[in-house]
C-alpha atoms as a PDB file:
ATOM      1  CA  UNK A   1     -17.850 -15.303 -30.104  1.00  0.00           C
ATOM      2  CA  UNK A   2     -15.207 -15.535 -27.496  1.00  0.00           C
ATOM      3  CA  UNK A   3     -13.442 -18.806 -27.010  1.00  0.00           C
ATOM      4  CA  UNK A   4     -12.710 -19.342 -23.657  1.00  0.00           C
ATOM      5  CA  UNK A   5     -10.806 -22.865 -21.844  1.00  0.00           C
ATOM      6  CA  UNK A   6     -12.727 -24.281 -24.516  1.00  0.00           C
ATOM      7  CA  UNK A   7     -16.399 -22.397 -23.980  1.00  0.00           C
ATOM      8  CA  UNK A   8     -17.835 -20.689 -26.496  1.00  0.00           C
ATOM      9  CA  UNK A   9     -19.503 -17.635 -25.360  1.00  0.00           C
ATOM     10  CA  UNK A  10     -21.529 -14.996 -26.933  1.00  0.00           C
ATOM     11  CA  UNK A  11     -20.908 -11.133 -26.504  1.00  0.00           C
ATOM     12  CA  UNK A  12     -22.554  -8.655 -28.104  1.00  0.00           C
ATOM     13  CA  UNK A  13     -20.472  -5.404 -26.656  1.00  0.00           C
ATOM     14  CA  UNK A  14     -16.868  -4.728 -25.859  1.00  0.00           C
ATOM     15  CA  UNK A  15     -15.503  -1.471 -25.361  1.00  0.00           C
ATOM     16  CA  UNK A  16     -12.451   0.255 -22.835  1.00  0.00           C
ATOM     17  CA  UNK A  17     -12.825  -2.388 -20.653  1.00  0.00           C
ATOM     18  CA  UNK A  18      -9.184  -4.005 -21.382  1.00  0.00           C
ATOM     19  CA  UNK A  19      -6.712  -3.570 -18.042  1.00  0.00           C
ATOM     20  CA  UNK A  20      -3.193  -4.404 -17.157  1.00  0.00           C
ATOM     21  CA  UNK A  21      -3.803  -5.059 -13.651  1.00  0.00           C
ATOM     22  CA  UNK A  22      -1.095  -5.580 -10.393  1.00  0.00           C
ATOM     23  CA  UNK A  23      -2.875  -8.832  -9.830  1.00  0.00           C
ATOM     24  CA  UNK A  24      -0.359 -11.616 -10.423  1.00  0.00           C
ATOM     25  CA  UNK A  25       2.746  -9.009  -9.700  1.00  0.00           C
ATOM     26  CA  UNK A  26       5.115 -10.842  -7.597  1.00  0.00           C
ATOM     27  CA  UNK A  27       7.621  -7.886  -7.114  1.00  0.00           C
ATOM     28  CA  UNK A  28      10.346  -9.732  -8.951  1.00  0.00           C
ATOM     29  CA  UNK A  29      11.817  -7.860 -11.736  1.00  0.00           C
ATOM     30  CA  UNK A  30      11.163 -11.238 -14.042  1.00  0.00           C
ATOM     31  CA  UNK A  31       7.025 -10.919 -13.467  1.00  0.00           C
ATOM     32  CA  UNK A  32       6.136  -7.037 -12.975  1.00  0.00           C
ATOM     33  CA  UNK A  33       3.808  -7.365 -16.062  1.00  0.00           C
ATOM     34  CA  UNK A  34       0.454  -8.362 -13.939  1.00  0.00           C
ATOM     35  CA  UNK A  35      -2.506 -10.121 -15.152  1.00  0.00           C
ATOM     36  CA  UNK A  36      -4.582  -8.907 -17.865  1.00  0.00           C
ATOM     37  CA  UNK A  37      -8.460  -8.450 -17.005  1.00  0.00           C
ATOM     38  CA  UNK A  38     -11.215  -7.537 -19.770  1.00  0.00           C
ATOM     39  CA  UNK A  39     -15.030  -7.747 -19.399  1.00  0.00           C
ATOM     40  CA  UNK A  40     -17.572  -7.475 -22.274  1.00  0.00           C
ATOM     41  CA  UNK A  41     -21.224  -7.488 -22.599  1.00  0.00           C
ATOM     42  CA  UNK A  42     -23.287 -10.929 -23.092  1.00  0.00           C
ATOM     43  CA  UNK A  43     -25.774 -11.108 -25.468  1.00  0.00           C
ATOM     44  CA  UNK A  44     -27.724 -11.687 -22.351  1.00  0.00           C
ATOM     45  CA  UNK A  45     -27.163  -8.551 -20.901  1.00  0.00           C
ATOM     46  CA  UNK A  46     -24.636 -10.430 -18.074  1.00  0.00           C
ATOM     47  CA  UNK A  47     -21.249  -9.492 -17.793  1.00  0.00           C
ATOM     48  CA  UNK A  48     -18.549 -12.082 -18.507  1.00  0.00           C
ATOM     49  CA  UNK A  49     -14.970 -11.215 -16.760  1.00  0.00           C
ATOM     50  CA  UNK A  50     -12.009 -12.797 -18.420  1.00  0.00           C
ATOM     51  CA  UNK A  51      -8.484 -12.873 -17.361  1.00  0.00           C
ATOM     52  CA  UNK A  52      -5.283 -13.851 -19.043  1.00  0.00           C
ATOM     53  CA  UNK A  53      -2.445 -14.273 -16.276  1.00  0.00           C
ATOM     54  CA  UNK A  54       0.674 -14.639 -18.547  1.00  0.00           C
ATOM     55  CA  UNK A  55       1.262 -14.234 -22.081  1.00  0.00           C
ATOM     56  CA  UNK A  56       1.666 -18.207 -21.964  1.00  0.00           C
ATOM     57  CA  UNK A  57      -1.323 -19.017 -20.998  1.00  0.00           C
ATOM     58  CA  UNK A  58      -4.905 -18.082 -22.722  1.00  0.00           C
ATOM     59  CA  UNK A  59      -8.389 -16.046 -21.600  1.00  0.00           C
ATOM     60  CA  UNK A  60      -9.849 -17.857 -18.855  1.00  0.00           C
ATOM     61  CA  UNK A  61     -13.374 -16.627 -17.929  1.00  0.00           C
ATOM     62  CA  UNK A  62     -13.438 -16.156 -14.204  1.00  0.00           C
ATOM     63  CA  UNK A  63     -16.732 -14.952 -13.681  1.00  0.00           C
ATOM     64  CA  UNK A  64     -20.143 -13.514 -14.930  1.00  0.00           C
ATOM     65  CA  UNK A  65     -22.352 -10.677 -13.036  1.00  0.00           C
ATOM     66  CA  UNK A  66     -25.028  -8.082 -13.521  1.00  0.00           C
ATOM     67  CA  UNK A  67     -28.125  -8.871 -15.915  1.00  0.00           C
ATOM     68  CA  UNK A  68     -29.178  -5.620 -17.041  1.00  0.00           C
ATOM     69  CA  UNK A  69     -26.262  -4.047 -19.371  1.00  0.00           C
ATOM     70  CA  UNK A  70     -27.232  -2.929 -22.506  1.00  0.00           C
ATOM     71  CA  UNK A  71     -23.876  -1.378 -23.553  1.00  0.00           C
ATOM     72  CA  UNK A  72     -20.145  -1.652 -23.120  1.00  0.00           C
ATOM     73  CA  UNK A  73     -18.542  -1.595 -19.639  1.00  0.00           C
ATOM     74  CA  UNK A  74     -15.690   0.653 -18.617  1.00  0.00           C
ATOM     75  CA  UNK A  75     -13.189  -1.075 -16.178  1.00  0.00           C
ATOM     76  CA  UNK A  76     -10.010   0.229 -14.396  1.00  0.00           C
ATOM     77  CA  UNK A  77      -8.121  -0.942 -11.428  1.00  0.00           C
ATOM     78  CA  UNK A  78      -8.520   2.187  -9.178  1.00  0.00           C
ATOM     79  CA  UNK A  79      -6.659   2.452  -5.710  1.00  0.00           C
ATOM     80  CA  UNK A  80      -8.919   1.697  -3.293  1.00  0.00           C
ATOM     81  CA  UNK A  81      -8.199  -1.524  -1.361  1.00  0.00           C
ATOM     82  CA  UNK A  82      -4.623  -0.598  -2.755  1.00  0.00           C
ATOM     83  CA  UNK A  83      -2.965   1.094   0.665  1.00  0.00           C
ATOM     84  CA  UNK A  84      -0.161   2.604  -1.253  1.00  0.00           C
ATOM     85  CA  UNK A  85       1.158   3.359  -4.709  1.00  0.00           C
ATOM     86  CA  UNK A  86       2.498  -0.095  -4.870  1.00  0.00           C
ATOM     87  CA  UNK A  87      -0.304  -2.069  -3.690  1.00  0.00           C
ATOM     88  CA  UNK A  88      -3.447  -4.082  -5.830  1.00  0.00           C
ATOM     89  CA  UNK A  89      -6.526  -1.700  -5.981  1.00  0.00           C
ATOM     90  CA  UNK A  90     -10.327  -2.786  -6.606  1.00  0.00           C
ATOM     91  CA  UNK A  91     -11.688  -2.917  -9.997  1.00  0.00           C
ATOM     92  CA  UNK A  92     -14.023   0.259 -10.825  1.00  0.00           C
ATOM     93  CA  UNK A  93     -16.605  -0.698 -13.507  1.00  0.00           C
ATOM     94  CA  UNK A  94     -19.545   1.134 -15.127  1.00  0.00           C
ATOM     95  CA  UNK A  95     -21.712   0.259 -17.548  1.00  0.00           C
ATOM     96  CA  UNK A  96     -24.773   1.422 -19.062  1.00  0.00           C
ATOM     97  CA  UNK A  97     -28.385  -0.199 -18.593  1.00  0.00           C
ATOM     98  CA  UNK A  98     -31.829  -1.181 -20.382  1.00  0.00           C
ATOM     99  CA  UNK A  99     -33.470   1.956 -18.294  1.00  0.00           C
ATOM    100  CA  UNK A 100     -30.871   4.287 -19.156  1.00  0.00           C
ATOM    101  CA  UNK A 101     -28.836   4.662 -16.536  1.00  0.00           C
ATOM    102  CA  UNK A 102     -25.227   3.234 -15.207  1.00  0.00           C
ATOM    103  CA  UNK A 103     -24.774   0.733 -12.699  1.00  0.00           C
ATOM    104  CA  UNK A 104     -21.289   0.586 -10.664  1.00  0.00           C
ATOM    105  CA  UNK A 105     -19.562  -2.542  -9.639  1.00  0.00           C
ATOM    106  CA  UNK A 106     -16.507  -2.832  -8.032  1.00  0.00           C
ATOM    107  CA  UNK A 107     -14.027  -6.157  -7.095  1.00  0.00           C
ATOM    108  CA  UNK A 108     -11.717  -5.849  -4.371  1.00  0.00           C
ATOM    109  CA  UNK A 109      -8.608  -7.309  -5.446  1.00  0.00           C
ATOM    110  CA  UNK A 110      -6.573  -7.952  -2.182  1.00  0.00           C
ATOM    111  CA  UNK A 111      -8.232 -11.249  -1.860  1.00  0.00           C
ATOM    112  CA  UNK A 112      -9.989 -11.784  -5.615  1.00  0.00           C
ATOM    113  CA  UNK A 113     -13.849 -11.886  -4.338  1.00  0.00           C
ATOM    114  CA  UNK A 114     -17.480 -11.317  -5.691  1.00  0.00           C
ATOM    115  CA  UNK A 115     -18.449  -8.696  -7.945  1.00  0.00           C
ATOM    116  CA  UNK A 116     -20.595  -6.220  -5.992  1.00  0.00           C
ATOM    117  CA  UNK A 117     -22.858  -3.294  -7.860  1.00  0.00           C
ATOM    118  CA  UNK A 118     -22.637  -0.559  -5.466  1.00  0.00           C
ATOM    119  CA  UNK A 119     -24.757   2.124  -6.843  1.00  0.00           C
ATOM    120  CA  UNK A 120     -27.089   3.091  -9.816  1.00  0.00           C
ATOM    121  CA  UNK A 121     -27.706   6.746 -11.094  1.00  0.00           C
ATOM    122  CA  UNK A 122     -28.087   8.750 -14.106  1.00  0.00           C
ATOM    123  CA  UNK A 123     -31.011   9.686 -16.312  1.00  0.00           C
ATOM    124  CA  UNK A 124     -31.216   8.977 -20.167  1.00  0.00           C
ATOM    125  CA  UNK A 125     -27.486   7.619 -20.800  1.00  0.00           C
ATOM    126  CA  UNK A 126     -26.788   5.460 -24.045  1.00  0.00           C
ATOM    127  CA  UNK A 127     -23.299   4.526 -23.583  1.00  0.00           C
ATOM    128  CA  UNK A 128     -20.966   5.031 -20.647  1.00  0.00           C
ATOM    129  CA  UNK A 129     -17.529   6.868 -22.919  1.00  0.00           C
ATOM    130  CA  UNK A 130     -14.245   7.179 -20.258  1.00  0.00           C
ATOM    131  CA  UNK A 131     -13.742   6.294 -16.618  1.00  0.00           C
ATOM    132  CA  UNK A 132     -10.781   7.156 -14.273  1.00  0.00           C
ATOM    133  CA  UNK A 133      -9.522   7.760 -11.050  1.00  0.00           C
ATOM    134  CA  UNK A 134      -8.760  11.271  -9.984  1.00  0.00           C
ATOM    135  CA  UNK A 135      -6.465  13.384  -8.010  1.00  0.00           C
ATOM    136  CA  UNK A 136      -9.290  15.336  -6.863  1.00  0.00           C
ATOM    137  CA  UNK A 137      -9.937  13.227  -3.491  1.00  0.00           C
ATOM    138  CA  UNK A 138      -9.119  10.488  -5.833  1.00  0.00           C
ATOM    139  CA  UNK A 139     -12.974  10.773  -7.165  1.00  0.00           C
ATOM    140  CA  UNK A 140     -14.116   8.152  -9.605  1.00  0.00           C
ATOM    141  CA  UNK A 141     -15.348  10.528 -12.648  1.00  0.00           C
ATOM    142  CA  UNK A 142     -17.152   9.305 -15.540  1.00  0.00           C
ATOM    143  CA  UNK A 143     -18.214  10.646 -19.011  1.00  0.00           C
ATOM    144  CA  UNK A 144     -21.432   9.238 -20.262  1.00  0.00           C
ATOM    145  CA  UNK A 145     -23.120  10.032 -23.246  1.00  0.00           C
ATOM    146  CA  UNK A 146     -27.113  10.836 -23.085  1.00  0.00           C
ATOM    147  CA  UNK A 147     -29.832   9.492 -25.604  1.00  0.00           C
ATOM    148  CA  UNK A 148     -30.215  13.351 -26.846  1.00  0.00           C
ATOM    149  CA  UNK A 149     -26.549  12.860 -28.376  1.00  0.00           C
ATOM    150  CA  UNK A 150     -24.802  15.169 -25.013  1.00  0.00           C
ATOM    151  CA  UNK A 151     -22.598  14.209 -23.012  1.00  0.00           C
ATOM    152  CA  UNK A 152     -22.512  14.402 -19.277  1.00  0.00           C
ATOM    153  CA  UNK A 153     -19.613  14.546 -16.321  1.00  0.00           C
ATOM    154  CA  UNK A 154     -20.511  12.296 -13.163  1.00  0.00           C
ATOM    155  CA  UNK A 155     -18.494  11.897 -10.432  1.00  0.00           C
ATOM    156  CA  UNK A 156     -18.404   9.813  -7.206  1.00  0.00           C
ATOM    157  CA  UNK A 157     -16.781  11.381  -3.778  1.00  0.00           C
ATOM    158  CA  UNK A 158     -17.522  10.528  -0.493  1.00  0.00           C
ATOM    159  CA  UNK A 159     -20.918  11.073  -0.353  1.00  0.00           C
ATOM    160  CA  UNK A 160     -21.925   9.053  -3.452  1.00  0.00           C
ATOM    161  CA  UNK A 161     -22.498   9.411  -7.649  1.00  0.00           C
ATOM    162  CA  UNK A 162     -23.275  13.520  -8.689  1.00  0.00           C
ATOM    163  CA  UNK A 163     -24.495  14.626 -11.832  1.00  0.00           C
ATOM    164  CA  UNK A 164     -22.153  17.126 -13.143  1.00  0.00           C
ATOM    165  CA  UNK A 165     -22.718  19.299 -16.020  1.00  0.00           C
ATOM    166  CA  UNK A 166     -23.709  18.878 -19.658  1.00  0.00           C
ATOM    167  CA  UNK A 167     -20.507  18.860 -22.142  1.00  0.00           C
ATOM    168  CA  UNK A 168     -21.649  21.574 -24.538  1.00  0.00           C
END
């Protein structure tokens, strides 16, 4: 159970979904820390997002999304919506779902809004394992591990989510 503003609230699944985000970064030397942001699994299946916005204050929970997960989400804070190195980027999550495959939500950050689940792909995936932003074209990529025990590369460009190949 997490205890939240005085909420109890069930989770069943937590995983790399733990981010030290620019959100709450005033520029001043005295608060360059950010706001911490984690999001775990419901017994549900929703998604609960929590933040923590000094190390004075406690886990709030700011919002709950999705229905469907069935496994732990993956969350960064990539650059888009950013504008420069400096700037607050949109929160990338994936997470895995009861028909095997991932769904991808994103939060732009600029001005805190909605959750909004952008895409869905894959075929057979259990658990979704490491997400990150890349240099190449700043892709999203994402390693997900299949219900036959493999593991798989995806990555998102331009033109969408691709299957890439099997980790053997």
């Amino acid at each position: 159970m997490v205890r939240a503003a005085g909420l109890r609230v069930g989770h069943r699944l937590w995983g790399p979904s733990l981010v030290q985000s620019k959100l709450g970064t005033t520029g001043s030397p005295e608060n360059e820390q950010g706001e911490l942001h984690y999001v775990c699994t419901a017994i549900g299946g929703q998604l609960l997002h929590f933040r923590r916005a000094s190390a004075t204050i406690g886990w709030t929970l700011i919002g709950t999304f999705g229905q469907n997960a069935t496994g732990a989400p993956c969350l960064i804070e990539g650059t888009y919506g950013a504008g420069n190195d400096a700037g607050i980027g949109n929160f990338e999550l994936c997470v895995p779902t009861a028909d095997g495959q991932i769904e991808h939500w994103w939060r732009y950050n600029t001005s805190p809004g909605p959750w909004n689940r952008s895409a869905v792909f894959g075929v057979g995936v259990r658990r979704v394992i490491g997400l990150l932003q890349s240099t190449y074209g700043t892709n999203l990529e994402l390693i997900a591990e299949r219900t036959d025990g493999q593991y798989q590369h995806y990555w998102r460009d331009a033109s969408g989510w691709s299957a890439g190949p099997i980790i053997t």
